[in-house]
PDB file of N, CA and C in Angstrom:
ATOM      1  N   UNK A   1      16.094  17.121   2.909  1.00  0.00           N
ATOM      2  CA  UNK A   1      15.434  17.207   4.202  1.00  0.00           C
ATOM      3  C   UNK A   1      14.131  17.968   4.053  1.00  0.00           C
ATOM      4  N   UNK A   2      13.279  17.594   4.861  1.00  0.00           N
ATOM      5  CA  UNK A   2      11.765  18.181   4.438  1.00  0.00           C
ATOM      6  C   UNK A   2      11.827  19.422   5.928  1.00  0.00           C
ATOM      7  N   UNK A   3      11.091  20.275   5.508  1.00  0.00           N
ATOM      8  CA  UNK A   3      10.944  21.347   6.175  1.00  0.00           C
ATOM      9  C   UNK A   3      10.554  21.138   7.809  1.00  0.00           C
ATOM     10  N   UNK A   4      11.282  21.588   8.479  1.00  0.00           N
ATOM     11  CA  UNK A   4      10.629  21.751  10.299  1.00  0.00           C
ATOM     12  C   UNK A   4      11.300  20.588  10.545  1.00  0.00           C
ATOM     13  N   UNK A   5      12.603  20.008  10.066  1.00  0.00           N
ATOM     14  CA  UNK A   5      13.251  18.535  10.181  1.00  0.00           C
ATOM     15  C   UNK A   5      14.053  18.915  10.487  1.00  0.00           C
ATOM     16  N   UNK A   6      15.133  18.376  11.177  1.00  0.00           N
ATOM     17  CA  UNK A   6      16.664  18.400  11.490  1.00  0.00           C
ATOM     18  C   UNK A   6      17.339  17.889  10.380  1.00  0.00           C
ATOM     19  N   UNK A   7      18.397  18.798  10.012  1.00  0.00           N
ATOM     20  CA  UNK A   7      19.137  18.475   8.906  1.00  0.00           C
ATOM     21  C   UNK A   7      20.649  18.367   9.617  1.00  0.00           C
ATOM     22  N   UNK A   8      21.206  17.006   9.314  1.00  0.00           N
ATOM     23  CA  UNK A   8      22.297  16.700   9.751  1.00  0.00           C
ATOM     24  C   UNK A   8      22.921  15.604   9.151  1.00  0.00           C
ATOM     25  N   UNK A   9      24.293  15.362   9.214  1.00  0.00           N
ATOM     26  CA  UNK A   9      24.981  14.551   8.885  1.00  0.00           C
ATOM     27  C   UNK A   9      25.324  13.631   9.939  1.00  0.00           C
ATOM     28  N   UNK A  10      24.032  12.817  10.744  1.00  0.00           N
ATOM     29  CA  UNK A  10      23.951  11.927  12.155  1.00  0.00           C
ATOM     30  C   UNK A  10      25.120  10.649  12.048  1.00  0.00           C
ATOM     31  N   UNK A  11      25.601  10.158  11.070  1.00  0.00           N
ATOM     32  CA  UNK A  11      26.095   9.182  11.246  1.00  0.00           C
ATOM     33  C   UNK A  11      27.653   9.875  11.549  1.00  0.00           C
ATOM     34  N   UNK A  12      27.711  10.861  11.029  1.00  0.00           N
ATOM     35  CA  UNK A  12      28.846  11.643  11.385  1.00  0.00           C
ATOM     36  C   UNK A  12      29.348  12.335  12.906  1.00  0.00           C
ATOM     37  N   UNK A  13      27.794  13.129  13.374  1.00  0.00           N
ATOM     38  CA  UNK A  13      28.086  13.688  14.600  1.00  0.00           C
ATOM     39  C   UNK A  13      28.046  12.131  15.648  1.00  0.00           C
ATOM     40  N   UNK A  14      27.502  10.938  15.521  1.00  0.00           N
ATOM     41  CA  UNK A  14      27.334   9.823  16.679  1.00  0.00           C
ATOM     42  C   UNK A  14      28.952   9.340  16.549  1.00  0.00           C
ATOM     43  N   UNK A  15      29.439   9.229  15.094  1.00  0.00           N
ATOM     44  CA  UNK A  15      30.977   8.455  15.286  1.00  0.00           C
ATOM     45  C   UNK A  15      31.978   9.172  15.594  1.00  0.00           C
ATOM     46  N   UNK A  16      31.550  10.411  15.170  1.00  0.00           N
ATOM     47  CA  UNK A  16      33.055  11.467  15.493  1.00  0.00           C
ATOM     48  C   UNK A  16      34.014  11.517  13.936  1.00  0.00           C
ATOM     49  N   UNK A  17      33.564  11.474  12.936  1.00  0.00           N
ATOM     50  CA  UNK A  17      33.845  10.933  12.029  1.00  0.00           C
ATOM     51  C   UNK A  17      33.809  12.367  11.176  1.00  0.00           C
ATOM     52  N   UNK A  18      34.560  12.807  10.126  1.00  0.00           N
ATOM     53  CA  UNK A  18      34.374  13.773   8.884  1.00  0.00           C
ATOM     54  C   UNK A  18      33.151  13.344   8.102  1.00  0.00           C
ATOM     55  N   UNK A  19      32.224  13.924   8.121  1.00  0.00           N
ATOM     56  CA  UNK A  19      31.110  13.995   7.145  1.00  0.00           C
ATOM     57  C   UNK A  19      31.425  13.744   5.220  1.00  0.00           C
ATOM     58  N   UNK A  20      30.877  13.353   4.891  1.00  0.00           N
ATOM     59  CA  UNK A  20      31.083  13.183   3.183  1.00  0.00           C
ATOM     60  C   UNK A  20      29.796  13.693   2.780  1.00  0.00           C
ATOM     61  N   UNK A  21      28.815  14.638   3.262  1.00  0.00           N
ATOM     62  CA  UNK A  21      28.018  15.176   3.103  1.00  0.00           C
ATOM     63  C   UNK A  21      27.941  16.750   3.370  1.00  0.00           C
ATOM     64  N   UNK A  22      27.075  17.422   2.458  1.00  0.00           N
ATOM     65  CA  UNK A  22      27.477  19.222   2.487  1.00  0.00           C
ATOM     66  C   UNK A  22      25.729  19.717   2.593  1.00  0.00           C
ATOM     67  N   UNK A  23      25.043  20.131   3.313  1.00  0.00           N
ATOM     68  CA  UNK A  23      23.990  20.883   3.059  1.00  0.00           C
ATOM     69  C   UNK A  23      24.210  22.415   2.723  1.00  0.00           C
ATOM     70  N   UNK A  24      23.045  22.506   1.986  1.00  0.00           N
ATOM     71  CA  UNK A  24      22.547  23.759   1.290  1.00  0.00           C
ATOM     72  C   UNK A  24      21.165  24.106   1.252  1.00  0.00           C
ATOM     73  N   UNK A  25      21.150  25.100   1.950  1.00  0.00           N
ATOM     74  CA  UNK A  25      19.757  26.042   2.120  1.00  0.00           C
ATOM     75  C   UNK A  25      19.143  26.403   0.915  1.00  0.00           C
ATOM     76  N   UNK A  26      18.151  26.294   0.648  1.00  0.00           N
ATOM     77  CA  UNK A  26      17.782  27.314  -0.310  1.00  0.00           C
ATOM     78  C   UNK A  26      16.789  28.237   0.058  1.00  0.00           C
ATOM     79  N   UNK A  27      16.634  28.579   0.899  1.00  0.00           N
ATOM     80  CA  UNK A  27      16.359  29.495   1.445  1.00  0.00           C
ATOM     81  C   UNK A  27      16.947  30.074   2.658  1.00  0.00           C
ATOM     82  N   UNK A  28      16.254  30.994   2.908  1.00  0.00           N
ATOM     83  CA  UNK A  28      17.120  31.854   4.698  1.00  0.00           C
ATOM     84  C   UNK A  28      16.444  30.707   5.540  1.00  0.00           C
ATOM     85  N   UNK A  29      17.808  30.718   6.034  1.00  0.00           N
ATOM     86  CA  UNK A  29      17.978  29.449   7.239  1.00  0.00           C
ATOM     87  C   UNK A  29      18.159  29.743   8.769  1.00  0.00           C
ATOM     88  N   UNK A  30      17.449  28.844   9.756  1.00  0.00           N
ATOM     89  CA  UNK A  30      18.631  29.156  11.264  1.00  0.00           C
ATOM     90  C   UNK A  30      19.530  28.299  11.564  1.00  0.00           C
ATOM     91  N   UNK A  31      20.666  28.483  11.735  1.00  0.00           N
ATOM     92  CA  UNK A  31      21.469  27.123  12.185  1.00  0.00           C
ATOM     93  C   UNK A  31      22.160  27.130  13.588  1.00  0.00           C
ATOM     94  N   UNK A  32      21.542  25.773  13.883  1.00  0.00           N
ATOM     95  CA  UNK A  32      22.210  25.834  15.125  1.00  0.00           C
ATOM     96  C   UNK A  32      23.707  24.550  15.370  1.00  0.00           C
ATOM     97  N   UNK A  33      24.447  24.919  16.013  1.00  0.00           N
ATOM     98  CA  UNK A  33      25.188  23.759  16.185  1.00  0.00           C
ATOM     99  C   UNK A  33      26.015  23.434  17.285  1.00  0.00           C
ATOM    100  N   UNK A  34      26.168  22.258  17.762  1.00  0.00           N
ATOM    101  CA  UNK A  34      26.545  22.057  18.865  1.00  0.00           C
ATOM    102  C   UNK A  34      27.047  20.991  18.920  1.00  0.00           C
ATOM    103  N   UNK A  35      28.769  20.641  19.478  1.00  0.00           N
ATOM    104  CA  UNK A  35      29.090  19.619  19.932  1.00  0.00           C
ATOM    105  C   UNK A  35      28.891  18.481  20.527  1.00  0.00           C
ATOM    106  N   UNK A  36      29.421  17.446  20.277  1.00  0.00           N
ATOM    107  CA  UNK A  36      28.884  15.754  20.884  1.00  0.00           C
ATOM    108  C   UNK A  36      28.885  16.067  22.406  1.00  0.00           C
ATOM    109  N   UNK A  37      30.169  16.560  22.794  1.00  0.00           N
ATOM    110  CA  UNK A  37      30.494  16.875  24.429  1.00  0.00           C
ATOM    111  C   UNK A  37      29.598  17.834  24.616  1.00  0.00           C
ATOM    112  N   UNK A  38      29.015  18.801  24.700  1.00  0.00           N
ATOM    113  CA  UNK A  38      27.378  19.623  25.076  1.00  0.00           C
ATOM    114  C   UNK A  38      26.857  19.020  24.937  1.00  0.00           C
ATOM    115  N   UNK A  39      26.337  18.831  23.631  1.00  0.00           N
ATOM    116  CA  UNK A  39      24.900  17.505  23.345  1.00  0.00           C
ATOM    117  C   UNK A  39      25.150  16.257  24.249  1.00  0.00           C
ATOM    118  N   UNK A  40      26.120  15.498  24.453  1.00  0.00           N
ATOM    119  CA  UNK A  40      25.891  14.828  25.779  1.00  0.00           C
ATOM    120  C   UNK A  40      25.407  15.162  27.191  1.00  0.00           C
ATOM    121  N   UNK A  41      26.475  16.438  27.661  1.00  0.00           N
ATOM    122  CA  UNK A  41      26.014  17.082  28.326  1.00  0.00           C
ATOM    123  C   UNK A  41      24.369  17.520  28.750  1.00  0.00           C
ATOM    124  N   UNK A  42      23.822  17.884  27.603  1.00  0.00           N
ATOM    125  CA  UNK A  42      22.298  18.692  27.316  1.00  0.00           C
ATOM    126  C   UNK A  42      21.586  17.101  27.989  1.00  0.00           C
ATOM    127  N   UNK A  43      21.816  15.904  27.258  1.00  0.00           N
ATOM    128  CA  UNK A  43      21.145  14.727  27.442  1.00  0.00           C
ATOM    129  C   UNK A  43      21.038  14.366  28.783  1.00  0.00           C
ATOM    130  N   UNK A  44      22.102  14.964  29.873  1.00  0.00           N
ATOM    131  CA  UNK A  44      22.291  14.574  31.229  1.00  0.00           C
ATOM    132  C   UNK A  44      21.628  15.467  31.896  1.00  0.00           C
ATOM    133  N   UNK A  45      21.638  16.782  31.708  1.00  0.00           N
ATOM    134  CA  UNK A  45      21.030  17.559  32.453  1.00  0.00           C
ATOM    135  C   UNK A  45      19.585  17.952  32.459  1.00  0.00           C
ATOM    136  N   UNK A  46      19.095  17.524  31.155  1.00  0.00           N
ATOM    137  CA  UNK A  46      17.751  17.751  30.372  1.00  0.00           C
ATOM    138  C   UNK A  46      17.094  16.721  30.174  1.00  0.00           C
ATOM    139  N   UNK A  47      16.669  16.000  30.723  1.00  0.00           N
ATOM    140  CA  UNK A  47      15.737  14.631  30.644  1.00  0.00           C
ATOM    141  C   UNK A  47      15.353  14.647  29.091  1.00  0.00           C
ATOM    142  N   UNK A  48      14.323  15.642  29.087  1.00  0.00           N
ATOM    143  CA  UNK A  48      13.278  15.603  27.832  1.00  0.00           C
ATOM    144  C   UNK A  48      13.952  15.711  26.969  1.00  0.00           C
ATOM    145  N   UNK A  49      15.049  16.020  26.631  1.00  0.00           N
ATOM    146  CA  UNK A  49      16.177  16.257  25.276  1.00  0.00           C
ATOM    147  C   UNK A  49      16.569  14.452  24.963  1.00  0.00           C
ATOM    148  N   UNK A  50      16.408  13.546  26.029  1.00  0.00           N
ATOM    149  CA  UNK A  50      16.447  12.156  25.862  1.00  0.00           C
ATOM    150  C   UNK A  50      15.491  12.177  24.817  1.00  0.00           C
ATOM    151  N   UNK A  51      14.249  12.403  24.745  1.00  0.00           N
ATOM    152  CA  UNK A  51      12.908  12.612  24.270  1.00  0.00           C
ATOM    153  C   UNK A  51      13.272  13.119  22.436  1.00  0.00           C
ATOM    154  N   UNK A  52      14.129  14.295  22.097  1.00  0.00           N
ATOM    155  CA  UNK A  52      14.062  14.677  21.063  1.00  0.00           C
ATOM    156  C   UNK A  52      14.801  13.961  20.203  1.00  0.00           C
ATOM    157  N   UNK A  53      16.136  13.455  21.632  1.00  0.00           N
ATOM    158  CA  UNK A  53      17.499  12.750  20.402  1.00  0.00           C
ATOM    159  C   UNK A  53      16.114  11.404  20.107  1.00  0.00           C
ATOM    160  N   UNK A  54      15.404  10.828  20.276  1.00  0.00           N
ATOM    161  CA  UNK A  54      14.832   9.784  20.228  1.00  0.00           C
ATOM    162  C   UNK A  54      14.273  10.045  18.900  1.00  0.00           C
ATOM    163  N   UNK A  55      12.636  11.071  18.917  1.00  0.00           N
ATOM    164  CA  UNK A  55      12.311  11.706  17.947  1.00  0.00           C
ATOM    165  C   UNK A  55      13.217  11.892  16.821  1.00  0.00           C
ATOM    166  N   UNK A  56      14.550  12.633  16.951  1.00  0.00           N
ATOM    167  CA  UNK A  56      15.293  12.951  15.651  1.00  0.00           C
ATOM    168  C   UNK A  56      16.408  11.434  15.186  1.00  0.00           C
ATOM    169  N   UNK A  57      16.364  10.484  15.707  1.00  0.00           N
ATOM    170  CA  UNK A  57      17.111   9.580  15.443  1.00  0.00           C
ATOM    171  C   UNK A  57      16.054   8.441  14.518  1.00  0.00           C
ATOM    172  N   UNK A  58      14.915   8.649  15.262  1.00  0.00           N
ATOM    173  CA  UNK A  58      13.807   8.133  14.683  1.00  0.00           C
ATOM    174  C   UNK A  58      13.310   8.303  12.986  1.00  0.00           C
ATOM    175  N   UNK A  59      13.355   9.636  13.751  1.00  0.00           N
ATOM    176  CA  UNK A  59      13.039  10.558  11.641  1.00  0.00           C
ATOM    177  C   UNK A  59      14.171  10.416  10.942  1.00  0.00           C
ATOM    178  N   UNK A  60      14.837  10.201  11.616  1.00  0.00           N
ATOM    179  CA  UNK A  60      16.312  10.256  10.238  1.00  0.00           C
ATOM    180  C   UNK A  60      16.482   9.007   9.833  1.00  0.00           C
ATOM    181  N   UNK A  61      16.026   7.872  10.710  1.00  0.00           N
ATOM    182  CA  UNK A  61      15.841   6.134  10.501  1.00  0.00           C
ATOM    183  C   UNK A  61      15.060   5.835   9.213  1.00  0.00           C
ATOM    184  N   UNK A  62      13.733   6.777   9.643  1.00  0.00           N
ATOM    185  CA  UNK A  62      12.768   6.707   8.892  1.00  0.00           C
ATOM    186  C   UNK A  62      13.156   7.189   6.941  1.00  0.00           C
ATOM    187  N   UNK A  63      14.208   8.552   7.639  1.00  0.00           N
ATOM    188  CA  UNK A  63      14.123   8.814   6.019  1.00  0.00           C
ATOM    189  C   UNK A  63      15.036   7.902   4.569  1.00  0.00           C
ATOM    190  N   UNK A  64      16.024   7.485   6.015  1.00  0.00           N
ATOM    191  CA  UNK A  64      17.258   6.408   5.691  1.00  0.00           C
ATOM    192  C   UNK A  64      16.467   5.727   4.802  1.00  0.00           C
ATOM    193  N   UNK A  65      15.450   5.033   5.550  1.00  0.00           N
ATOM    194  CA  UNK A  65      15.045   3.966   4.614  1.00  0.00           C
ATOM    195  C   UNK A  65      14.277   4.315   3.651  1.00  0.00           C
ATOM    196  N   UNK A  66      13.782   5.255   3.166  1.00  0.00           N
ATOM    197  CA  UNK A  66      12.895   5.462   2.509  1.00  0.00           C
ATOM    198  C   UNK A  66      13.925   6.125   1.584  1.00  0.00           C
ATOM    199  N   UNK A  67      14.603   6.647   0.977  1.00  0.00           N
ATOM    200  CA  UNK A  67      16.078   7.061   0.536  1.00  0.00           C
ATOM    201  C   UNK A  67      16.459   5.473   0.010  1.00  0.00           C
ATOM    202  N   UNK A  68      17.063   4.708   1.073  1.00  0.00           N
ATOM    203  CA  UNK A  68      17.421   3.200   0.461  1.00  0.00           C
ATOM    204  C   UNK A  68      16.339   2.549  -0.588  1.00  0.00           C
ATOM    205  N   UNK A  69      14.884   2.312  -0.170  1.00  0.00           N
ATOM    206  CA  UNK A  69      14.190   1.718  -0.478  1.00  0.00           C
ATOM    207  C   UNK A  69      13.562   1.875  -2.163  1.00  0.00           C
ATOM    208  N   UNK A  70      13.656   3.607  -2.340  1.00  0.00           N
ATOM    209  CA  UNK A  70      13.616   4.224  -3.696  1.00  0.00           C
ATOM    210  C   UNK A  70      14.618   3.901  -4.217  1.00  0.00           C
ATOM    211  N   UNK A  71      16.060   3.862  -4.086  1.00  0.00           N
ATOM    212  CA  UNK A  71      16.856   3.308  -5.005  1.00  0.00           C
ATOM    213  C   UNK A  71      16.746   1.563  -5.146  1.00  0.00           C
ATOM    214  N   UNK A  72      16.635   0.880  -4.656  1.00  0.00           N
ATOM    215  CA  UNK A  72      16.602  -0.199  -4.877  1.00  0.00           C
ATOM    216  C   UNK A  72      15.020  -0.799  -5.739  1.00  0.00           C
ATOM    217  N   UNK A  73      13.855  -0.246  -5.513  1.00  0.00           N
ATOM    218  CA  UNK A  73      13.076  -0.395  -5.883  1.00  0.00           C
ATOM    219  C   UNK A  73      12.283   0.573  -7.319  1.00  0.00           C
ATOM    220  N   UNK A  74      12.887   1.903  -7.246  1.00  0.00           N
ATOM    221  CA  UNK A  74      12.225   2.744  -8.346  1.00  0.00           C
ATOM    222  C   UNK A  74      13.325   3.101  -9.424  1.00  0.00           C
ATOM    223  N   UNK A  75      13.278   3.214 -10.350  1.00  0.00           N
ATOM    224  CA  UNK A  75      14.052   3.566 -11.626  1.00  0.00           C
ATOM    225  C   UNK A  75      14.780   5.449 -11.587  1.00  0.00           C
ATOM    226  N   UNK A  76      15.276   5.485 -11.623  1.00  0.00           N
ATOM    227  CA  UNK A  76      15.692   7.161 -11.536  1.00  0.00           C
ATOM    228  C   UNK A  76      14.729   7.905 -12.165  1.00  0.00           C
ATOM    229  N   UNK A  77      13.818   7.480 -13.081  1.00  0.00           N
ATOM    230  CA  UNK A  77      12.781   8.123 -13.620  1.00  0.00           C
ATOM    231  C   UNK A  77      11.898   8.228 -12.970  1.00  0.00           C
ATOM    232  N   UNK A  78      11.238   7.286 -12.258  1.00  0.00           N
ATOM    233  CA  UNK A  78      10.222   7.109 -11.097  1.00  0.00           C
ATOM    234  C   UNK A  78      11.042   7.814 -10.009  1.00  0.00           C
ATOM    235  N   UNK A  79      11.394   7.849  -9.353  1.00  0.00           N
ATOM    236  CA  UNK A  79      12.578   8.704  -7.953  1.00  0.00           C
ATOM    237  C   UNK A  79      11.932   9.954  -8.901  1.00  0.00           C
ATOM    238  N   UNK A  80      12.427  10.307  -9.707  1.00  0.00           N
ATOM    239  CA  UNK A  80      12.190  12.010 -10.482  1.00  0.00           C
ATOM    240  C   UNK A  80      10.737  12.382 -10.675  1.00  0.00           C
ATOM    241  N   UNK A  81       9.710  11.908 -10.911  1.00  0.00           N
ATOM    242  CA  UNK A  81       8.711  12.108 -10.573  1.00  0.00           C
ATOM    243  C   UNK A  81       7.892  12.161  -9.334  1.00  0.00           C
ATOM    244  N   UNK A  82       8.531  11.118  -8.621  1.00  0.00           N
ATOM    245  CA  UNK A  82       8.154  10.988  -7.038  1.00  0.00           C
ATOM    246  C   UNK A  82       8.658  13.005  -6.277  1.00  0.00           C
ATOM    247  N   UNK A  83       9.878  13.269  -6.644  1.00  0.00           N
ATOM    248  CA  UNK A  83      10.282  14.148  -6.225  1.00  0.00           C
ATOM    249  C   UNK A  83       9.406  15.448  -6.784  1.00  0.00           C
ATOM    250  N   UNK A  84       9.148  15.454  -7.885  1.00  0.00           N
ATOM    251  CA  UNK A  84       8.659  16.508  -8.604  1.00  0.00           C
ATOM    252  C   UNK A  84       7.274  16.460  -7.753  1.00  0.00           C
ATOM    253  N   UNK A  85       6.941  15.503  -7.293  1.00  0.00           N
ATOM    254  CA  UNK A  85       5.334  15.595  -7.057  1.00  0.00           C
ATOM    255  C   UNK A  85       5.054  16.321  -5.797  1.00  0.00           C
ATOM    256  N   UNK A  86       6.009  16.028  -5.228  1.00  0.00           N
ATOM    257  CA  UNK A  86       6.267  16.079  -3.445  1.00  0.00           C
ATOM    258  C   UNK A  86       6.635  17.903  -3.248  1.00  0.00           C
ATOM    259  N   UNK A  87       7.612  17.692  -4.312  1.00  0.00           N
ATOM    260  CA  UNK A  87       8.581  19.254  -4.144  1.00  0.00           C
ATOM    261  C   UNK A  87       8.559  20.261  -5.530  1.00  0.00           C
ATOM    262  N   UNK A  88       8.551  19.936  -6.531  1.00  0.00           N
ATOM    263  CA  UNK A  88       7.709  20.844  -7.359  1.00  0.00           C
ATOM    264  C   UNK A  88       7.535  22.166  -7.520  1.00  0.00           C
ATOM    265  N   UNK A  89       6.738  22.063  -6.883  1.00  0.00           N
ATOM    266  CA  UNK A  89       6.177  23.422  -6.405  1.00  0.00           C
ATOM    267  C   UNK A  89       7.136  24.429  -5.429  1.00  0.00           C
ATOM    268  N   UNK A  90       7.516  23.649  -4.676  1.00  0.00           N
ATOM    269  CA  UNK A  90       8.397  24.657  -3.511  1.00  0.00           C
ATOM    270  C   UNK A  90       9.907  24.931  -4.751  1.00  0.00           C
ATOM    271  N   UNK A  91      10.397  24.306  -5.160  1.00  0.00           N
ATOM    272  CA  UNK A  91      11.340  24.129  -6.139  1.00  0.00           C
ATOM    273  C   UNK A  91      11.511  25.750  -6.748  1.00  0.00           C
ATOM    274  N   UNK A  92      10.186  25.109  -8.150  1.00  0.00           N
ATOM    275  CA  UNK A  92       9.332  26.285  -8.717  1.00  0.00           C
ATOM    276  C   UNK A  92       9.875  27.894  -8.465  1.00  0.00           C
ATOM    277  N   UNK A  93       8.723  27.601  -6.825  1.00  0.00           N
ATOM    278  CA  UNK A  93       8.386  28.737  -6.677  1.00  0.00           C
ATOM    279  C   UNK A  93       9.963  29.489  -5.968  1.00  0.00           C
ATOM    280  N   UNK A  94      11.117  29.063  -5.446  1.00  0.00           N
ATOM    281  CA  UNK A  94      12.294  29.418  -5.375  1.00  0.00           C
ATOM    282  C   UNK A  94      13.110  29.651  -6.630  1.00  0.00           C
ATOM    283  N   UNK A  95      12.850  29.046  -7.365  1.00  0.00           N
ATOM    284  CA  UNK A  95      13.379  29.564  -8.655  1.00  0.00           C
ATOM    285  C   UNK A  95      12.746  30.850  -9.457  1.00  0.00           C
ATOM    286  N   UNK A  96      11.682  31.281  -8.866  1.00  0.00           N
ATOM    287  CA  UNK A  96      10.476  31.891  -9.788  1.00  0.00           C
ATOM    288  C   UNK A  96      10.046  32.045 -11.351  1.00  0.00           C
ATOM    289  N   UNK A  97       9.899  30.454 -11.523  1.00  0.00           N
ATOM    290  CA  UNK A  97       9.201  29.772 -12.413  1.00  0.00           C
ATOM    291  C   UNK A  97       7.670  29.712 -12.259  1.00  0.00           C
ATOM    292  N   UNK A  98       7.333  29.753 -13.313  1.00  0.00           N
ATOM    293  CA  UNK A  98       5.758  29.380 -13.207  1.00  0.00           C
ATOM    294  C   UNK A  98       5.738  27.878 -13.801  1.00  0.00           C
ATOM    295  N   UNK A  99       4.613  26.899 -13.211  1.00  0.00           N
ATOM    296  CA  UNK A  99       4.327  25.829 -13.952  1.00  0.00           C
ATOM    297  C   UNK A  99       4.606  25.389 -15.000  1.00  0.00           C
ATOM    298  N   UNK A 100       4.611  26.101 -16.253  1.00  0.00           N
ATOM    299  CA  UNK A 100       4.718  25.902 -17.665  1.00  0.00           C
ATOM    300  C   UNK A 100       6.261  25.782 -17.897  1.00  0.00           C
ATOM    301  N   UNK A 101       7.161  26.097 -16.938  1.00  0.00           N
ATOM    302  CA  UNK A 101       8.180  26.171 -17.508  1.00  0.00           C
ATOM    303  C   UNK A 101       9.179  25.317 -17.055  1.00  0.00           C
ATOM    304  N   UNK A 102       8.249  24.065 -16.218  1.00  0.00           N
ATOM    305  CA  UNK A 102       9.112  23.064 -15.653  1.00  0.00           C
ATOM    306  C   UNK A 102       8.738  21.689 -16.499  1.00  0.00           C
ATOM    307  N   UNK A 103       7.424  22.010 -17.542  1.00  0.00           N
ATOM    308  CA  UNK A 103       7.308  21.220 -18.420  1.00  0.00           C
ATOM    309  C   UNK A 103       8.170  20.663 -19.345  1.00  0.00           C
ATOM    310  N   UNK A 104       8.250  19.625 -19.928  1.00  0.00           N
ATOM    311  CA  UNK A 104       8.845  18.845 -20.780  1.00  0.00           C
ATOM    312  C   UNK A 104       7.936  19.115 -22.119  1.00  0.00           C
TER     313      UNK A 104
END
């Protein structure tokens, strides 16, 4: 999940379903969480929260496919560079590595 994103296991909280997915922070996190029955709730009483589930159903559509589309189309070697390019650095600098030492 990329930073300032909602991180969730959506196909899980919409079916009611056990997740087969585990997140992990790597860094200090806030978490919030809230039930289908509130979060419905929130949707009835809060117009504009119509507005965010939209937004966050949207971005998570978006990342779906882009997730699908790298495996079917890029080699695990390509995916590993794509990633390194993107994240790298944030990686890195949580590990406190310098550049040189993520070299090959």
């Amino acid at each position: 999940f990329r930073e300032n994103y909602f991180a969730s296991s959506y196909h899980s909280f919409v079916t009611q379903t056990p997740s087969d997915q585990a997140l992990e922070a790597l860094e200090d996190t806030t978490l919030l969480s809230i039930g289908k029955t509130a979060m419905d709730e929130l949707y009835r009483l809060v117009l504009k929260m119509n507005l965010i589930k939209r937004i966050v159903a949207n971005q998570r559509f978006v990342n779906s496919q882009r997730i699908f589309t790298s495996q079917i189309m890029y080699t695990p070697e390509e995916r590993y560079l794509q990633f390194e390019k993107y994240h790298g650095d944030h990686i890195t600098s949580l590990l406190h590595f310098s550049g040189s030492h993520t070299c090959r």
